[in-house]
Protein backbone atom coordinates (compact mmCIF):
# COMPACT_ATOMS: atom_id res chain seq x y z
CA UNK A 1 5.82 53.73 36.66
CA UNK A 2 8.82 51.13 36.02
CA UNK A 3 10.98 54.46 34.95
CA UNK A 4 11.23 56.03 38.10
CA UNK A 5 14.35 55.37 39.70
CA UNK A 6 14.27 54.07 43.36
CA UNK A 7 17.53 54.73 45.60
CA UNK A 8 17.24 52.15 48.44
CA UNK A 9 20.00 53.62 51.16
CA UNK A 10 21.14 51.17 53.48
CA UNK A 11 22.91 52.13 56.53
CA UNK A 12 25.30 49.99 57.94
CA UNK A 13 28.10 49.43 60.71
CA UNK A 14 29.37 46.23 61.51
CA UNK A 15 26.54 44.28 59.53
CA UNK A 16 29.01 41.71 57.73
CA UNK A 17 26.31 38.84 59.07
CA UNK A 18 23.05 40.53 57.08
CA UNK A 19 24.69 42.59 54.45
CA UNK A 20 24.68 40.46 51.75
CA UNK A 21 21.11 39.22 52.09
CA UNK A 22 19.89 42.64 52.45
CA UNK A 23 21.39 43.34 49.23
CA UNK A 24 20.23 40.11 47.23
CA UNK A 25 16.58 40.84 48.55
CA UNK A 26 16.79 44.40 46.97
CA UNK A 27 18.45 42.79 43.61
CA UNK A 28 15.36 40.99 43.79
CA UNK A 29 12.91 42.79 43.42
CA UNK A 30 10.20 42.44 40.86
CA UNK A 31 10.54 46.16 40.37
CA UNK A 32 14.12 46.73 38.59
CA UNK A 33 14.84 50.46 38.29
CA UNK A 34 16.82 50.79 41.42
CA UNK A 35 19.90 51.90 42.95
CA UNK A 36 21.36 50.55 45.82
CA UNK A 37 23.31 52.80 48.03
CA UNK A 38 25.23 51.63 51.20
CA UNK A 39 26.55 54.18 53.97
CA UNK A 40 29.02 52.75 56.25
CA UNK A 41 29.89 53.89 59.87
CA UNK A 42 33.58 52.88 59.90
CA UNK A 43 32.63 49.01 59.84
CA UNK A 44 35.92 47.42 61.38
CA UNK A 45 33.92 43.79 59.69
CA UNK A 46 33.70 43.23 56.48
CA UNK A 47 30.42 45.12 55.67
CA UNK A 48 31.86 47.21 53.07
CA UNK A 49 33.84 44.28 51.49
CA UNK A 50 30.66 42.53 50.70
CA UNK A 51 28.48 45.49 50.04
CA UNK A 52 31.28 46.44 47.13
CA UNK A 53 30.10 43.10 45.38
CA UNK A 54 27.18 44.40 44.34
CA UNK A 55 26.86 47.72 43.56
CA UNK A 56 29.73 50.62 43.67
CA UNK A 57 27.75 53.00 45.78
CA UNK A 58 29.43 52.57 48.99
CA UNK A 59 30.34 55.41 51.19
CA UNK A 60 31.86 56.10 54.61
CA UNK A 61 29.50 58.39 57.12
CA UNK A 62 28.97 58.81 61.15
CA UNK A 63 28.51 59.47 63.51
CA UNK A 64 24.62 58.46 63.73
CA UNK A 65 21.87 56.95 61.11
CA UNK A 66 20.81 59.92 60.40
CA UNK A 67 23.82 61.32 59.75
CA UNK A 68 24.17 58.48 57.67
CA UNK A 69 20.55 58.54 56.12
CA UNK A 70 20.53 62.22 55.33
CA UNK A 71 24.71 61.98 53.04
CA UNK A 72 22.58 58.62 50.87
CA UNK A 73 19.36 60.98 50.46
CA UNK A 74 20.94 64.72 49.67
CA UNK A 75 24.22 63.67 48.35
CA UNK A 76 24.01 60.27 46.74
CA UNK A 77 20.82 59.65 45.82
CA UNK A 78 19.53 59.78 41.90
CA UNK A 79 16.30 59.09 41.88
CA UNK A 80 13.02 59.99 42.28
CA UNK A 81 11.99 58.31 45.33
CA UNK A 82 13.55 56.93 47.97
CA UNK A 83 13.82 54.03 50.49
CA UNK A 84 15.82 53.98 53.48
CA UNK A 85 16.64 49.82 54.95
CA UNK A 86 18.42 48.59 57.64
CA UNK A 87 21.14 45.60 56.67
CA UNK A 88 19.24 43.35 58.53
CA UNK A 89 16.06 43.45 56.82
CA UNK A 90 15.05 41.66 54.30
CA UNK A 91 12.10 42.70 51.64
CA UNK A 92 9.51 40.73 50.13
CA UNK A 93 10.23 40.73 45.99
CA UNK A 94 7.23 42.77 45.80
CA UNK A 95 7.74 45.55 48.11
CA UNK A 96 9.05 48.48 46.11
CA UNK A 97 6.89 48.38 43.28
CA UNK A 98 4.06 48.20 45.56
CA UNK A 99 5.52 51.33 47.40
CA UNK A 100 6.06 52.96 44.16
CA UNK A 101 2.26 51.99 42.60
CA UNK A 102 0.97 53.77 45.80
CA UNK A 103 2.47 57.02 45.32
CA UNK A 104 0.76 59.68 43.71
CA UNK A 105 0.26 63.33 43.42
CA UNK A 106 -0.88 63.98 47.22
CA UNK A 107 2.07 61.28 48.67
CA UNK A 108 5.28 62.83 50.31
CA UNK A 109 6.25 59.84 52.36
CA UNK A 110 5.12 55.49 52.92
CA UNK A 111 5.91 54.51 55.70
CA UNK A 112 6.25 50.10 55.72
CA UNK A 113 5.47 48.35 58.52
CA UNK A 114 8.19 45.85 59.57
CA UNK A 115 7.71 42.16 60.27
């Protein structure tokens, strides 16, 4: 299962404070066939400054998450699942390849409860 490509979208505005450790949790992870994708609602902090450290997929979308979810999904997105964060969480190292062990044939959708 490592081949499968994971985009993890992250939607952002204003998250300067939690960006980066959202990011290094993700970077993480024990499973490493991921793509981290960031969409912005016109931060006026330095969200995108610090997201642009780590990976290049950093775009500008509003006016709502899912607005913002829906542009990382359909139009950015590469692989074969994906994972849709907030900037100020923060995931155990083992959480995506546990999401991605538990898929299978009959699975559309995982949802992770939050602690």
């Amino acid at each position: 299962m490592e081949n499968i490509l994971v985009s993890v979208v992250i939607t952002t505005k204003n998250e300067e404070k939690n960006i980066e450790n959202c990011i290094k949790s993700i970077i993480a992870q024990t499973y490493k066939n991921i793509e981290i994708i960031v969409v912005d609602n016109n931060s006026s902090d330095r969200t995108k400054e610090i997201a642009l450290k780590y990976t290049n997929n950093v775009f500008d979308m509003g006016p709502e998450r899912s607005a913002q979810r829906n542009y990382g999904m359909i139009d950015k997105s590469k692989g074969e699942y994906v994972m849709f964060i907030d900037a100020d969480m923060i995931l155990s190292p083992i959480v995506v390849a546990t999401c991605v062990n538990s898929m299978d044939n009959n699975t559309d959708a995982l949802w992770i409860k939050e602690i």
